[in-house]
N, C-alpha and C. Protein backbone atom coordinates (compact mmCIF):
# COMPACT_ATOMS: atom_id res chain seq x y z
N UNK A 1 -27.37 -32.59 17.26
CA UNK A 1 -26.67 -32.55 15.99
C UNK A 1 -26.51 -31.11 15.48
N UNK A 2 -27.24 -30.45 15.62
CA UNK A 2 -27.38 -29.37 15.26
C UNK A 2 -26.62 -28.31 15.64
N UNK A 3 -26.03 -28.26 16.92
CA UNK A 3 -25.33 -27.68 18.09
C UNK A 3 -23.90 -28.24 17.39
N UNK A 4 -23.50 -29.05 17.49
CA UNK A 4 -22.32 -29.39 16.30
C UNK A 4 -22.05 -29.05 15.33
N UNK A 5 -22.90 -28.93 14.40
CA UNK A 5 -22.57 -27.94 13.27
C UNK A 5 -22.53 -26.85 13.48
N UNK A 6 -23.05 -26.27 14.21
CA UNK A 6 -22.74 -24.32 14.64
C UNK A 6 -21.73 -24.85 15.02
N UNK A 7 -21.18 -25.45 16.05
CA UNK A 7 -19.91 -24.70 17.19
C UNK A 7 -18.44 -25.16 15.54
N UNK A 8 -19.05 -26.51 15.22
CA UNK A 8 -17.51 -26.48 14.03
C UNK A 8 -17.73 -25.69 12.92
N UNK A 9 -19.19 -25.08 12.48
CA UNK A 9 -19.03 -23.78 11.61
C UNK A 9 -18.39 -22.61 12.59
N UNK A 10 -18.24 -22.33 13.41
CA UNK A 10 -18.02 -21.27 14.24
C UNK A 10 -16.44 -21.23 14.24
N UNK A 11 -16.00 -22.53 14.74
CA UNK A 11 -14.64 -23.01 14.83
C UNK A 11 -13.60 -22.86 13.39
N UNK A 12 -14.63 -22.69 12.14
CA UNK A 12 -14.08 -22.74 11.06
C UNK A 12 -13.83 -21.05 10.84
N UNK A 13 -14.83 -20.52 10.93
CA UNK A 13 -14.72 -18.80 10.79
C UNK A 13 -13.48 -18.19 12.08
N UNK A 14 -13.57 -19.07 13.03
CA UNK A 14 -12.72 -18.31 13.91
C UNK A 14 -11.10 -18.53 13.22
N UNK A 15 -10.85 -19.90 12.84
CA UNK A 15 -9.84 -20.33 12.61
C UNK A 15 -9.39 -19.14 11.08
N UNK A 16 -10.21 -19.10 10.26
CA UNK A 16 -10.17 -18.58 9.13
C UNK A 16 -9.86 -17.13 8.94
N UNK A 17 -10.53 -16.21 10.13
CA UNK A 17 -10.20 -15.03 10.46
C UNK A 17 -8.60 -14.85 11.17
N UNK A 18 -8.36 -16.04 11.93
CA UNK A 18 -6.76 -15.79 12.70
C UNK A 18 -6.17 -16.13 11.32
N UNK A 19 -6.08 -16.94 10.26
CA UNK A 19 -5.16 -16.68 8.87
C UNK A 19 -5.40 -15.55 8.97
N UNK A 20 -6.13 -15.06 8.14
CA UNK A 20 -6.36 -14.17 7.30
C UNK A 20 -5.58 -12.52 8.17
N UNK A 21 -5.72 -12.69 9.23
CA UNK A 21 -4.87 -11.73 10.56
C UNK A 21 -3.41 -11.82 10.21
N UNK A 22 -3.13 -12.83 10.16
CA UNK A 22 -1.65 -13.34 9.86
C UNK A 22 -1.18 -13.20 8.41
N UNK A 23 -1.87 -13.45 7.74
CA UNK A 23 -1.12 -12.93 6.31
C UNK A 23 -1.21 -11.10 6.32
N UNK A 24 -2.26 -10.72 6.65
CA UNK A 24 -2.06 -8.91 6.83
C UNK A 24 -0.89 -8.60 7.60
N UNK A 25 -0.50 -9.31 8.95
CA UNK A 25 0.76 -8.88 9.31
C UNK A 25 2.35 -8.67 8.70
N UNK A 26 2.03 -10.28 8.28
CA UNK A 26 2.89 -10.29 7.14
C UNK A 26 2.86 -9.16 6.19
N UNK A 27 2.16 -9.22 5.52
CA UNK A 27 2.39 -8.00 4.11
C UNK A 27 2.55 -6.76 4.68
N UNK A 28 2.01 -6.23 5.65
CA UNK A 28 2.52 -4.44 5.89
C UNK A 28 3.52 -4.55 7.38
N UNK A 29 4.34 -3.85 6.82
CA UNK A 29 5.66 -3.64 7.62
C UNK A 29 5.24 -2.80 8.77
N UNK A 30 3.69 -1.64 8.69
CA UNK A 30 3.90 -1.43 10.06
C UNK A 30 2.94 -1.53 10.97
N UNK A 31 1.82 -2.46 10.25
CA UNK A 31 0.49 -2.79 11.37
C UNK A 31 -0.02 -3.67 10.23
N UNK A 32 -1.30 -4.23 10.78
CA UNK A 32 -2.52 -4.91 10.37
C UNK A 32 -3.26 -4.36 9.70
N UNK A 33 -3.52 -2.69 9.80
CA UNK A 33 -4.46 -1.58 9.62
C UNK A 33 -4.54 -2.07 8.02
N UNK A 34 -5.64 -1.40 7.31
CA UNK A 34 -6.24 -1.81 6.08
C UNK A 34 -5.41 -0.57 4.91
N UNK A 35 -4.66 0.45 5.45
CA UNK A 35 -4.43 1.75 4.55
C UNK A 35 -5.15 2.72 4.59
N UNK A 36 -4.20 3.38 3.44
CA UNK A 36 -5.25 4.91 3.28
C UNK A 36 -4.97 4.59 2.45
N UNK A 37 -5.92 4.96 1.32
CA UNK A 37 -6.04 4.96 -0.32
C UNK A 37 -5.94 6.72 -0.59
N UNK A 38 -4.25 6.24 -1.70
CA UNK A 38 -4.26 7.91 -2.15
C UNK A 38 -3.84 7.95 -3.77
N UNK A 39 -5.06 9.14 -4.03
CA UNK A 39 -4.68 9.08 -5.43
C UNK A 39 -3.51 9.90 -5.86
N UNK A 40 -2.89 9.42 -7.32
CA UNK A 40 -2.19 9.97 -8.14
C UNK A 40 -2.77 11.67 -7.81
N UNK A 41 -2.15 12.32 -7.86
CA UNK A 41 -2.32 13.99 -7.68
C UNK A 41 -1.35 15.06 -8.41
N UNK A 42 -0.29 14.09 -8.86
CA UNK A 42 1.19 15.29 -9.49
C UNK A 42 0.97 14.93 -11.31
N UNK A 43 1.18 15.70 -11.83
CA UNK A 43 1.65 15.26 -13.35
C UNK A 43 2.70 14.15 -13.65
N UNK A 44 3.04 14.12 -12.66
CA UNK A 44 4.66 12.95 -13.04
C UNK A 44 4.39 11.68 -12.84
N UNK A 45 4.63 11.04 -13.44
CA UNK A 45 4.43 9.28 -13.72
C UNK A 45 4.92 8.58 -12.40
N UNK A 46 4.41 8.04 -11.85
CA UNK A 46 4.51 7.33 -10.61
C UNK A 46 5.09 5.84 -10.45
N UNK A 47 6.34 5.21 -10.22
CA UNK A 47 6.85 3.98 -10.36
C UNK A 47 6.66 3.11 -9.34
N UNK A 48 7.00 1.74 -9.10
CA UNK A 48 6.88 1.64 -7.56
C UNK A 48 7.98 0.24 -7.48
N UNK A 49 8.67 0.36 -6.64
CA UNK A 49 10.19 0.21 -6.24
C UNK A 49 9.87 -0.62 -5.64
N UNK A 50 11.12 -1.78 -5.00
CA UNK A 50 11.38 -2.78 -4.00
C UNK A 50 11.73 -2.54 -3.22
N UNK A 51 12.13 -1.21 -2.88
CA UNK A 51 12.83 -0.07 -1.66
C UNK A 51 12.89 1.15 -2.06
N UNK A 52 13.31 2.12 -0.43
CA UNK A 52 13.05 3.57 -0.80
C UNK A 52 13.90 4.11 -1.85
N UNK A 53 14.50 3.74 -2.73
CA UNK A 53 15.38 4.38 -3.96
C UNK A 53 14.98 3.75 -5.17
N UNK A 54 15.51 4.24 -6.08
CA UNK A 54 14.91 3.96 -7.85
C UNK A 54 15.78 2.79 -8.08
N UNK A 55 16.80 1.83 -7.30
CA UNK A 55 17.48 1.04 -7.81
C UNK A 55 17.39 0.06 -8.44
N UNK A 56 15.55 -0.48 -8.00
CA UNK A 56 14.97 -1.87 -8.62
C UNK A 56 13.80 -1.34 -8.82
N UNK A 57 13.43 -1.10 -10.26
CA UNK A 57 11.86 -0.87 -10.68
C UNK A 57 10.93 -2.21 -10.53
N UNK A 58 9.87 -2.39 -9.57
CA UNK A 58 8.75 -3.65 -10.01
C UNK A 58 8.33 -3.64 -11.40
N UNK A 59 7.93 -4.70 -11.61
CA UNK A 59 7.64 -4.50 -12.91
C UNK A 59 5.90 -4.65 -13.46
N UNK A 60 5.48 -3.66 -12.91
CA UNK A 60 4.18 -3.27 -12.42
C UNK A 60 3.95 -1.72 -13.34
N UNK A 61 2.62 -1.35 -13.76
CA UNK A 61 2.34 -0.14 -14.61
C UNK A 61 2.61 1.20 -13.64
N UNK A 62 3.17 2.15 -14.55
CA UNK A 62 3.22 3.42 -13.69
C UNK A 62 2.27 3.95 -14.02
N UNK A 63 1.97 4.50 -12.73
CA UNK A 63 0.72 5.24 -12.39
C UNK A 63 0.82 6.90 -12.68
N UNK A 64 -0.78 7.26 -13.18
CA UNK A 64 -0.72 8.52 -13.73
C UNK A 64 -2.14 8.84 -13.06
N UNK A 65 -1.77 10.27 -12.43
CA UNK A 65 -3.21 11.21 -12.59
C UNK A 65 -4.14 11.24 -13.46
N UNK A 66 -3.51 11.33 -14.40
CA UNK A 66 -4.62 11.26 -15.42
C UNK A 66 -5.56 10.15 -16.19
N UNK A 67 -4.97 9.39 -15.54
CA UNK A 67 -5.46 7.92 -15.77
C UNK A 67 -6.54 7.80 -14.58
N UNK A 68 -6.39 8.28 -13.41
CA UNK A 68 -7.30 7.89 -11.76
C UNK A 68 -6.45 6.62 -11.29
N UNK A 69 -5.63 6.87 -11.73
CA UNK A 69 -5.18 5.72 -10.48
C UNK A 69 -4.30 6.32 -9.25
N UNK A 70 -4.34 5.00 -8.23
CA UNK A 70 -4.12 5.60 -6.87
C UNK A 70 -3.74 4.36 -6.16
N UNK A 71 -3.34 3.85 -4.90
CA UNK A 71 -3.01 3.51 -4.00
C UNK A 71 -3.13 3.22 -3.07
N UNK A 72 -2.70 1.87 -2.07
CA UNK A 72 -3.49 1.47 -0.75
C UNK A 72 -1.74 2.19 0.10
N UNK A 73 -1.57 2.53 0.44
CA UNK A 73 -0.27 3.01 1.24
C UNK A 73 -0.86 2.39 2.98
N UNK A 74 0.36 1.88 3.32
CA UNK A 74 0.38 1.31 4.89
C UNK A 74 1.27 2.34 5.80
N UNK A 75 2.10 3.46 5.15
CA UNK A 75 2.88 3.90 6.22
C UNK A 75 4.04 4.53 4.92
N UNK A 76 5.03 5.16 5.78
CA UNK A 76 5.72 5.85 5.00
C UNK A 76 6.89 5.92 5.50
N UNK A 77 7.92 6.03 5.05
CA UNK A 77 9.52 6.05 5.70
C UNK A 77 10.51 6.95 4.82
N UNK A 78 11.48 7.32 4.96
CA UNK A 78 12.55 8.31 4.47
C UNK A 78 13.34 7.35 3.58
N UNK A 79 14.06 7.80 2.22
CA UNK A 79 14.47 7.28 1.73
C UNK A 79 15.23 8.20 0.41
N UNK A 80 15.55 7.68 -0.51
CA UNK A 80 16.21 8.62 -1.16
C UNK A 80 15.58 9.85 -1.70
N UNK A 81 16.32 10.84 -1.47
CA UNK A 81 16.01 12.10 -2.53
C UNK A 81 15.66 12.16 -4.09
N UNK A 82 14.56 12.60 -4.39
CA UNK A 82 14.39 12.82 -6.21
C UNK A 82 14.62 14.02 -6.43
N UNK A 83 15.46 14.63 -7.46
CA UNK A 83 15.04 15.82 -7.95
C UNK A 83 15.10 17.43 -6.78
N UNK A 84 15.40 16.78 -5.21
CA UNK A 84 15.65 17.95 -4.47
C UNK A 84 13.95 18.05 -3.93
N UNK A 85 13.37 17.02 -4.19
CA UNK A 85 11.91 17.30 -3.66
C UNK A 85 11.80 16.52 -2.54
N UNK A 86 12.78 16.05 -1.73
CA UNK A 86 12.42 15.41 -0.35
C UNK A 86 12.28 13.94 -0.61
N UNK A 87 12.39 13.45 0.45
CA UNK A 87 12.73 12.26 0.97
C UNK A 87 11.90 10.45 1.48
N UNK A 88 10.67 11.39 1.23
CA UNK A 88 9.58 10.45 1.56
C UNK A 88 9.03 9.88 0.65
N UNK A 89 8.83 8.64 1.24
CA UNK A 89 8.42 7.13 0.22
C UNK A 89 7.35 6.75 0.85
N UNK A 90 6.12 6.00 0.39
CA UNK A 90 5.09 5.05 0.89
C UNK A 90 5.23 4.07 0.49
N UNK A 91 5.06 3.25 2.03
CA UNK A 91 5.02 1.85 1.41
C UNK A 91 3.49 1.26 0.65
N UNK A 92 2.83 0.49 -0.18
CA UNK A 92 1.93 0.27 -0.72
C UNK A 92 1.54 -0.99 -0.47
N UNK A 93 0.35 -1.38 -0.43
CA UNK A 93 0.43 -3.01 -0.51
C UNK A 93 -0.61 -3.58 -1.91
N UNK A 94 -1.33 -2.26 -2.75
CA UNK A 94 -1.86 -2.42 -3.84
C UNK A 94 -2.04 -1.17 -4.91
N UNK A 95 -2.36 -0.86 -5.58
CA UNK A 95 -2.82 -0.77 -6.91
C UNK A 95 -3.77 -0.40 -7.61
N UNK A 96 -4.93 0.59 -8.13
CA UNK A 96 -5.66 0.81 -8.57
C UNK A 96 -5.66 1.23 -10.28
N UNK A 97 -5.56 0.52 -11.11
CA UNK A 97 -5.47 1.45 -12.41
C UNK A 97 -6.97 0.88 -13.29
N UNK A 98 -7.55 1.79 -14.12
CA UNK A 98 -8.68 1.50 -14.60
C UNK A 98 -8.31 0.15 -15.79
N UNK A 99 -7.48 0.31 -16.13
CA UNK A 99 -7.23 -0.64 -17.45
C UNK A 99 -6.78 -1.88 -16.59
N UNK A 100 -6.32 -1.80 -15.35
CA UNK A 100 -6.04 -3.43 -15.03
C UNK A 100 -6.84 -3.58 -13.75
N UNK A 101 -7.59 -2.45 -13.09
CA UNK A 101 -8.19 -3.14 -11.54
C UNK A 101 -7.45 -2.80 -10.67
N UNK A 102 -7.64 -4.03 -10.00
CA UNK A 102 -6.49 -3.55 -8.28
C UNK A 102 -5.60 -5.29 -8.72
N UNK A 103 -4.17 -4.06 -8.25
CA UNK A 103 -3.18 -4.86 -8.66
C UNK A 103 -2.54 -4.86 -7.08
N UNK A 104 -2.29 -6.28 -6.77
CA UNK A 104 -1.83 -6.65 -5.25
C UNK A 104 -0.42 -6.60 -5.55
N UNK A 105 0.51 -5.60 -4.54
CA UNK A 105 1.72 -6.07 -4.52
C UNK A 105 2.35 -5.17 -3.37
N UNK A 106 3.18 -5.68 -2.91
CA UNK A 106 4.01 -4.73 -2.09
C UNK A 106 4.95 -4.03 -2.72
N UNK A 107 5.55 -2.33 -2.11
CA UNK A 107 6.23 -1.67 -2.44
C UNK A 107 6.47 -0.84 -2.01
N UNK A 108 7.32 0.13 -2.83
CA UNK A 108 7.29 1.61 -2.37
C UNK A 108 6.76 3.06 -3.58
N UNK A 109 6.85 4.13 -3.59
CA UNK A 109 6.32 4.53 -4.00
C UNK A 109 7.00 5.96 -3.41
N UNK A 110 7.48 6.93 -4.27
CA UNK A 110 8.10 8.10 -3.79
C UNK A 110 6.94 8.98 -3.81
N UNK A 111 6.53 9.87 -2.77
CA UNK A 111 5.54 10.39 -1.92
C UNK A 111 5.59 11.82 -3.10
N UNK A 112 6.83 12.55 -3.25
CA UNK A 112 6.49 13.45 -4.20
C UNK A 112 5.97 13.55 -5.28
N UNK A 113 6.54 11.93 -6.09
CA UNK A 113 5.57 11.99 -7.40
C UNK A 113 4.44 11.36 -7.42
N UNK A 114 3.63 11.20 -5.89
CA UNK A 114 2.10 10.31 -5.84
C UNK A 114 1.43 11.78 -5.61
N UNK A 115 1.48 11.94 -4.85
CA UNK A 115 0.83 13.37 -4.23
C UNK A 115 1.34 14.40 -3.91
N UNK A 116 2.86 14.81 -3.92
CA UNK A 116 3.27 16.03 -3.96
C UNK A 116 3.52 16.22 -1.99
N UNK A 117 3.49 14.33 -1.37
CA UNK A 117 4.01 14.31 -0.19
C UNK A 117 2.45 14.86 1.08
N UNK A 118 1.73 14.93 0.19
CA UNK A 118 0.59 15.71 0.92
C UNK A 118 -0.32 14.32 2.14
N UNK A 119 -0.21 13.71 2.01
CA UNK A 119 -0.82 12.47 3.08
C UNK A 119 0.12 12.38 4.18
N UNK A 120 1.75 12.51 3.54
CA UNK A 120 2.65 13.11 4.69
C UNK A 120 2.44 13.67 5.49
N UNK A 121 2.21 15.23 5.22
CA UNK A 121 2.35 16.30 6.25
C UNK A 121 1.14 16.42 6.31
N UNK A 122 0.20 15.91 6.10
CA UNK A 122 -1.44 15.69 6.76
C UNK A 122 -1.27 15.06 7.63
N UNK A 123 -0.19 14.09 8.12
CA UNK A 123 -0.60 12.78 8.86
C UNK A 123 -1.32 11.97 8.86
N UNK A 124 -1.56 11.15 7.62
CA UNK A 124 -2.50 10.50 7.61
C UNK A 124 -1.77 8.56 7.53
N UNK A 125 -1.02 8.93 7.24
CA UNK A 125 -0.42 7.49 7.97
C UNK A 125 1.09 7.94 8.45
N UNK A 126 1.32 6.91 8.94
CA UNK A 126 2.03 6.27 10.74
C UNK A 126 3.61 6.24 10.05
N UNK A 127 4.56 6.34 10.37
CA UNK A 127 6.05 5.62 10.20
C UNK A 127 5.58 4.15 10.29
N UNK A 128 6.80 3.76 9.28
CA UNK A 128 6.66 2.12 8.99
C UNK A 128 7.74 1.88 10.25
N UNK A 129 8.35 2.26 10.88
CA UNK A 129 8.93 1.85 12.27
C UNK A 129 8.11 1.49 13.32
């Protein structure tokens, strides 16, 4: 009897871990990987979009340095220009602000006004291709 309950507790964790695999695929466009968490770093208020351009704001708090909030980013891709400061966007899959926690959502996030593009040219995450 006993041997039965391990192997269908076992059977339950295995089963439970292949979800849980499968919804991470789902949500990041370019792996499974868990992110890099990056904080707010620029003075400029940080928005976070449904794509690489300002055309559809989420309707989610903008993020400020000065607040400590920051970001789970999965990868990063080219997308519209702000202001003549380049082209790079992160995609996000959450949220850190002190007044609300960690806020789950997918997005984007223009790389100049999170960090000034610096996780970019560090390489610290991958193209979302």
């Amino acid at each position: 009897m006993r041997f039965k309950i391990g192997r269908r507790a076992g059977m339950l964790a295995v089963t439970g871990a292949l979800a849980v695999g499968a919804v991470g695929m789902v949500s990041s466009p370019a792996s499974a990987d868990a992110g890099v968490p990056i904080a707010a770093s620029t003075s400029h208020g940080v928005g976070s979009y449904a794509d690489r351009n300002t055309n559809l704001k989420l309707a989610v708090p903008v993020l400020w340095k000065s607040d400590g909030d920051w970001v789970l980013a999965n990868c990063y891709a080219l997308g519209q220009t702000i202001d003549n400061q380049g082209d790079v966007w992160y995609h996000i899959s959450a949220a850190w602000t002190p007044g609300g926690g960690r806020l789950n959502y997918a997005g984007w996030v223009y790389g100049a006004y999170l960090d000034g593009n610096y996780a970019f040219h560090i390489k610290a995450l991958k193209p979302c291709w």
